[in-house]
N, C-alpha and C. Protein backbone atom coordinates (compact mmCIF):
# COMPACT_ATOMS: atom_id res chain seq x y z
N UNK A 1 5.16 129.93 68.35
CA UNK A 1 4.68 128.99 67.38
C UNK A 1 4.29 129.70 66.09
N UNK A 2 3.84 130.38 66.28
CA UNK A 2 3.73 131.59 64.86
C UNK A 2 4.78 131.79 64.00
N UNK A 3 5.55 132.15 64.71
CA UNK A 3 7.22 131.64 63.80
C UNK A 3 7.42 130.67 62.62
N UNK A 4 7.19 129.40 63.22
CA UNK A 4 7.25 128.48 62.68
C UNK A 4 5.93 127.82 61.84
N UNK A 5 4.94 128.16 61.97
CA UNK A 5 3.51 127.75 60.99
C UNK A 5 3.80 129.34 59.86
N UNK A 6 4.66 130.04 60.31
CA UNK A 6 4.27 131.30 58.88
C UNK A 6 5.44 130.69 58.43
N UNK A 7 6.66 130.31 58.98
CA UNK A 7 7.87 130.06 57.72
C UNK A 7 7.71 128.96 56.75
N UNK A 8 6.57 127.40 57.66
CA UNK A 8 6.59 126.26 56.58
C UNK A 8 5.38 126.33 55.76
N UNK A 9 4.72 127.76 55.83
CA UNK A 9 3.69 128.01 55.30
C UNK A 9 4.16 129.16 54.25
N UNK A 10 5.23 129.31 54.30
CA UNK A 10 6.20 130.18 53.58
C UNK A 10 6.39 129.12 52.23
N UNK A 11 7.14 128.47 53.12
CA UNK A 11 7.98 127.07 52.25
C UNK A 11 7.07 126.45 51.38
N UNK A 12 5.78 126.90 51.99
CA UNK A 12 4.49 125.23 50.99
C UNK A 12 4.55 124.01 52.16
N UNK A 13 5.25 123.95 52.97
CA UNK A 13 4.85 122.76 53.65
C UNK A 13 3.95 122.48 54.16
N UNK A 14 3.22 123.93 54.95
CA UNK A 14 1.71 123.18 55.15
C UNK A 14 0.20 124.50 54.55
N UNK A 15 -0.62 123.60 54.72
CA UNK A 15 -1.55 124.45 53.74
C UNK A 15 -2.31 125.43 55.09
N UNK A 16 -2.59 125.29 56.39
CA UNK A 16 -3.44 126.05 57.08
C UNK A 16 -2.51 126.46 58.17
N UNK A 17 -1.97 127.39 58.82
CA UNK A 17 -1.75 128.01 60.02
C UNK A 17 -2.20 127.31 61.18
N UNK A 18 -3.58 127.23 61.06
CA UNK A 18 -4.09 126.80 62.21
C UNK A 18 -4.35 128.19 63.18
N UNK A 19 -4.48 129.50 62.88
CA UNK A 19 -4.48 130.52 64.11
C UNK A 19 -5.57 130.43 65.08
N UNK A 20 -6.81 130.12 64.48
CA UNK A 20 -7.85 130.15 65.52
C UNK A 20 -8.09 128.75 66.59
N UNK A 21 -6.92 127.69 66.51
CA UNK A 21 -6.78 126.79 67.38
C UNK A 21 -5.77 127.25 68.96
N UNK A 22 -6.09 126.67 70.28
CA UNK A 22 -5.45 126.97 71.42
C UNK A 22 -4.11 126.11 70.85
N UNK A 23 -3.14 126.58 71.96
CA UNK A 23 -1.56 125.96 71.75
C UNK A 23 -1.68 124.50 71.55
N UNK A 24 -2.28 124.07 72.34
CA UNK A 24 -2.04 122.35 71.80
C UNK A 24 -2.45 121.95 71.09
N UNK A 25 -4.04 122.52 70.90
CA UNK A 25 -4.23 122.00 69.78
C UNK A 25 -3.40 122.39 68.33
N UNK A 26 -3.14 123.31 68.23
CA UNK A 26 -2.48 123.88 66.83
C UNK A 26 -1.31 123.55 66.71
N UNK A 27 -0.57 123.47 67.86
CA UNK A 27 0.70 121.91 68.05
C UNK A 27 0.37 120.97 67.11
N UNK A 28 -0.46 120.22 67.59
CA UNK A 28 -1.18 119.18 67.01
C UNK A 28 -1.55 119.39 65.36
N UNK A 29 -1.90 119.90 65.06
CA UNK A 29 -2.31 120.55 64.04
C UNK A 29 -1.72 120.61 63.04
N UNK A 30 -0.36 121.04 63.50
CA UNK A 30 0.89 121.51 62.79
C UNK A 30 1.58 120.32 62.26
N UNK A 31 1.38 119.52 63.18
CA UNK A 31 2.47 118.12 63.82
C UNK A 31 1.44 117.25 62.24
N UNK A 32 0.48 117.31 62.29
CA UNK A 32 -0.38 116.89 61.20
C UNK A 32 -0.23 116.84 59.67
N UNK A 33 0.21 118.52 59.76
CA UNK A 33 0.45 118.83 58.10
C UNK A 33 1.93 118.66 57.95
N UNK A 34 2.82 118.70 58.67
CA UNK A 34 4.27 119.00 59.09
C UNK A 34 4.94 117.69 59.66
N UNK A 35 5.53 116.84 59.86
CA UNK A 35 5.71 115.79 60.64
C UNK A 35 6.80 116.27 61.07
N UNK A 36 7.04 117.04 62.56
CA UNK A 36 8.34 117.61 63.27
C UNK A 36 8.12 118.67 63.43
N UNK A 37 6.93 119.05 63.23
CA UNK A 37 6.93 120.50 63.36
C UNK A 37 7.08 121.29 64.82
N UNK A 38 6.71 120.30 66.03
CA UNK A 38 6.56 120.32 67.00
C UNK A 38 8.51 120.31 67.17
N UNK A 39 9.26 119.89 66.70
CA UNK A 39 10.55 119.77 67.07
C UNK A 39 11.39 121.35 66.90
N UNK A 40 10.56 122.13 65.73
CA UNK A 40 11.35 122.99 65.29
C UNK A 40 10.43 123.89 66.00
N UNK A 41 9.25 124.15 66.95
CA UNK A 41 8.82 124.76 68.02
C UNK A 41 9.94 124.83 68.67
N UNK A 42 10.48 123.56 69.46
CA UNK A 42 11.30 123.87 70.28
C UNK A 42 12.61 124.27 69.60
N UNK A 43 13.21 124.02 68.86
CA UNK A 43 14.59 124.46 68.35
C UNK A 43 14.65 125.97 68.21
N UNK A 44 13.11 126.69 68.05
CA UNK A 44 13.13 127.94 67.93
C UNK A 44 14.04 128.84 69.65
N UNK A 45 14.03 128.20 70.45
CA UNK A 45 14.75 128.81 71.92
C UNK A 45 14.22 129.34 72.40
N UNK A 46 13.00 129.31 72.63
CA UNK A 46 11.60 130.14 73.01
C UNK A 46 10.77 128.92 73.99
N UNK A 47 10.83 129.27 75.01
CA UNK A 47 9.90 128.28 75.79
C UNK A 47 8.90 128.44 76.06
N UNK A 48 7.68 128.71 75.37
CA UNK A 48 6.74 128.70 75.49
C UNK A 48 5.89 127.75 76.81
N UNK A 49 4.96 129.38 77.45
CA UNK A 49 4.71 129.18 78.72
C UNK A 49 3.51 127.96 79.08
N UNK A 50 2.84 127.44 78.24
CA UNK A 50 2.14 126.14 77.60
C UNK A 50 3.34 125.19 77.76
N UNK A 51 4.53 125.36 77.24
CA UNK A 51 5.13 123.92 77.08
C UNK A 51 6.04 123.90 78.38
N UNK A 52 6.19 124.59 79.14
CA UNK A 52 7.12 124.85 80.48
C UNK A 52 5.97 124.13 81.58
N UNK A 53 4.59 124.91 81.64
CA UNK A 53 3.52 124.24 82.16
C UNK A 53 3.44 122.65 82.15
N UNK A 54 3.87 122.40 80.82
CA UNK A 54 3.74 120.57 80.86
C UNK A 54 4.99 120.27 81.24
N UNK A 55 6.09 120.47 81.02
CA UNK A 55 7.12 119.77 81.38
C UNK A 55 7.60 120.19 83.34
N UNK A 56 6.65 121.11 83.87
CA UNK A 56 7.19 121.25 85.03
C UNK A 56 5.88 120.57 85.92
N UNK A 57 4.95 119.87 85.13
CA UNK A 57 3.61 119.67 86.12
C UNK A 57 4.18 118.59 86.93
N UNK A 58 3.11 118.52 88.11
CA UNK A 58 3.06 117.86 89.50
C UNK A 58 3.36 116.24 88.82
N UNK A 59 2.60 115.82 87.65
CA UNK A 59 2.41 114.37 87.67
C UNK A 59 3.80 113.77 86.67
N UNK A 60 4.38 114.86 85.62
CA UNK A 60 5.22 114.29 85.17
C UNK A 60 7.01 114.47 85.96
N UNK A 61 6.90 115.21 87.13
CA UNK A 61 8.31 115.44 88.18
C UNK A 61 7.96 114.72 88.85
N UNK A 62 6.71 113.80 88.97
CA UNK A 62 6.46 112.49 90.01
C UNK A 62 6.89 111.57 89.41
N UNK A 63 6.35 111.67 87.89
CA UNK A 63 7.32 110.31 86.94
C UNK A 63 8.73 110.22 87.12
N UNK A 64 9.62 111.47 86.46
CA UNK A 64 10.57 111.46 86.17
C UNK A 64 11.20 111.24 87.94
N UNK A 65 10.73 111.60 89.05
CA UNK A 65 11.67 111.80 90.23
C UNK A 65 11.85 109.96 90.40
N UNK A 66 10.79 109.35 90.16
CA UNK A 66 10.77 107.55 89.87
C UNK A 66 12.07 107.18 89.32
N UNK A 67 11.87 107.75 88.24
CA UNK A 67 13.29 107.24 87.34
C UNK A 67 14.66 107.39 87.16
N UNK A 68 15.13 108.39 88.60
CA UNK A 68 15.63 109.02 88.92
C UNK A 68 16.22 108.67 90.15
N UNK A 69 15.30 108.25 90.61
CA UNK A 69 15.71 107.37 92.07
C UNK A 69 15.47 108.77 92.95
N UNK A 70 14.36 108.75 93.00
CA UNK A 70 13.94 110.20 93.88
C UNK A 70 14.80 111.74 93.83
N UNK A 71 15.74 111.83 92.97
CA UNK A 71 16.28 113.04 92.61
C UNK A 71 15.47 113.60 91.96
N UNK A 72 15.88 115.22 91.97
CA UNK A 72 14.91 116.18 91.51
C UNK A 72 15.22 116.32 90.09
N UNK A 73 14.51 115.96 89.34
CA UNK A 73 14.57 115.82 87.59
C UNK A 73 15.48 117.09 87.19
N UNK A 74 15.20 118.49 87.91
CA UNK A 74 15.38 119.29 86.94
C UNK A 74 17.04 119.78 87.90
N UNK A 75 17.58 119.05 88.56
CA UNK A 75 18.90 119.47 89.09
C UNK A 75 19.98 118.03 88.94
N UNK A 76 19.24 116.91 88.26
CA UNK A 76 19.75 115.72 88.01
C UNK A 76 20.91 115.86 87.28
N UNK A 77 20.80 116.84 85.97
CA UNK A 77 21.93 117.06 84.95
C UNK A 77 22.56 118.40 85.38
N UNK A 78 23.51 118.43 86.81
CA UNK A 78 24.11 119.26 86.79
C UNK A 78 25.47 119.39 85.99
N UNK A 79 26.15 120.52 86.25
CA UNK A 79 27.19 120.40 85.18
C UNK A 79 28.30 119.38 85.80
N UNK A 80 28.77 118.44 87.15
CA UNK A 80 29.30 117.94 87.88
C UNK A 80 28.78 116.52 86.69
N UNK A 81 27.62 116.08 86.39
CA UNK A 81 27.07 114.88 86.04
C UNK A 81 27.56 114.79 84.51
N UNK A 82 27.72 113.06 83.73
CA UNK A 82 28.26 113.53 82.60
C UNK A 82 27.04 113.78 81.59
N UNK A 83 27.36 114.04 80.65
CA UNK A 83 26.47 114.05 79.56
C UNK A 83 25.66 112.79 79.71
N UNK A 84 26.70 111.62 79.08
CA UNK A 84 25.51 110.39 78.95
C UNK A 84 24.52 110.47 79.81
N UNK A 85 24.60 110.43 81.17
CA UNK A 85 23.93 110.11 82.51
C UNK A 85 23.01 111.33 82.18
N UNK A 86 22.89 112.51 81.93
CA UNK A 86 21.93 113.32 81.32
C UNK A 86 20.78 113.06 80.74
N UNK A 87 21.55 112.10 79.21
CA UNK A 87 20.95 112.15 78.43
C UNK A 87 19.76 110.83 78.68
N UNK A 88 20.72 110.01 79.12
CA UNK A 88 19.82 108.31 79.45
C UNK A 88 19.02 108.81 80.73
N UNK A 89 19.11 109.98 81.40
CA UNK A 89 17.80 109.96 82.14
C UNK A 89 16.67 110.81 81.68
N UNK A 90 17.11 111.85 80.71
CA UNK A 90 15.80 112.27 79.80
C UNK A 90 14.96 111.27 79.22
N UNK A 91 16.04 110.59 78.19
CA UNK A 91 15.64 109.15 77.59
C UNK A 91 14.62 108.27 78.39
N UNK A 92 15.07 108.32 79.64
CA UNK A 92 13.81 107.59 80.32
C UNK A 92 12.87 108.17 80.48
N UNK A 93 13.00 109.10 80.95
CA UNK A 93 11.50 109.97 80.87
C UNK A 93 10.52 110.12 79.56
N UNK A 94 11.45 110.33 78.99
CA UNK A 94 10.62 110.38 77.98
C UNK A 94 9.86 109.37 77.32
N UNK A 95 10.41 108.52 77.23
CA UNK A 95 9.76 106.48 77.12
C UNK A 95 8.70 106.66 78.10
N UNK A 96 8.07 107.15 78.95
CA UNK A 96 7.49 106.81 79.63
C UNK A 96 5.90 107.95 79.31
N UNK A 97 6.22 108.99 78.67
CA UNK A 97 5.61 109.90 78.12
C UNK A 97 4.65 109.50 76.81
């Protein structure tokens, strides 16, 4: 995340870093002065061990296995499955987030 609060802080896009905030909050933070800033976190290809933590917790692979029809979220989009069917089951998950 440092990456990305020094480059749009490079640019002028936002006026504070945020360093002395924890990951979410300064997510947040960012997402504040920045609208997407949280998008170009992830576009950076860096999975930050904060955002792996949320997307692999107990309560949201209970959501997504729902929407899924009890398949395991994270073997749903194998390479056998097509794209669409991929994408419309992220899509659900994520609506539900």
């Amino acid at each position: 995340m440092d990456k990305v609060a020094e480059m749009l802080h490079k640019a002028g896009k936002i006026q504070d870093l945020c360093e002395d905030a924890d990951f979410f909050t300064r997510l947040t933070k960012l997402e504040a002065q920045f609208p997407s800033a949280s998008v170009l976190v992830h576009k950076q290809g860096i999975l930050p061990p904060e955002i792996a933590a949320l997307w692999s917790s107990p309560a949201l692979m209970s959501a997504a296995k729902q929407f899924l029809g009890g398949q395991d979220p994270l073997r749903a989009c194998s390479p056998s499955r097509s794209l669409l069917y991929c994408r419309l089951s992220a899509d659900s998950i994520l609506q539900t987030v």
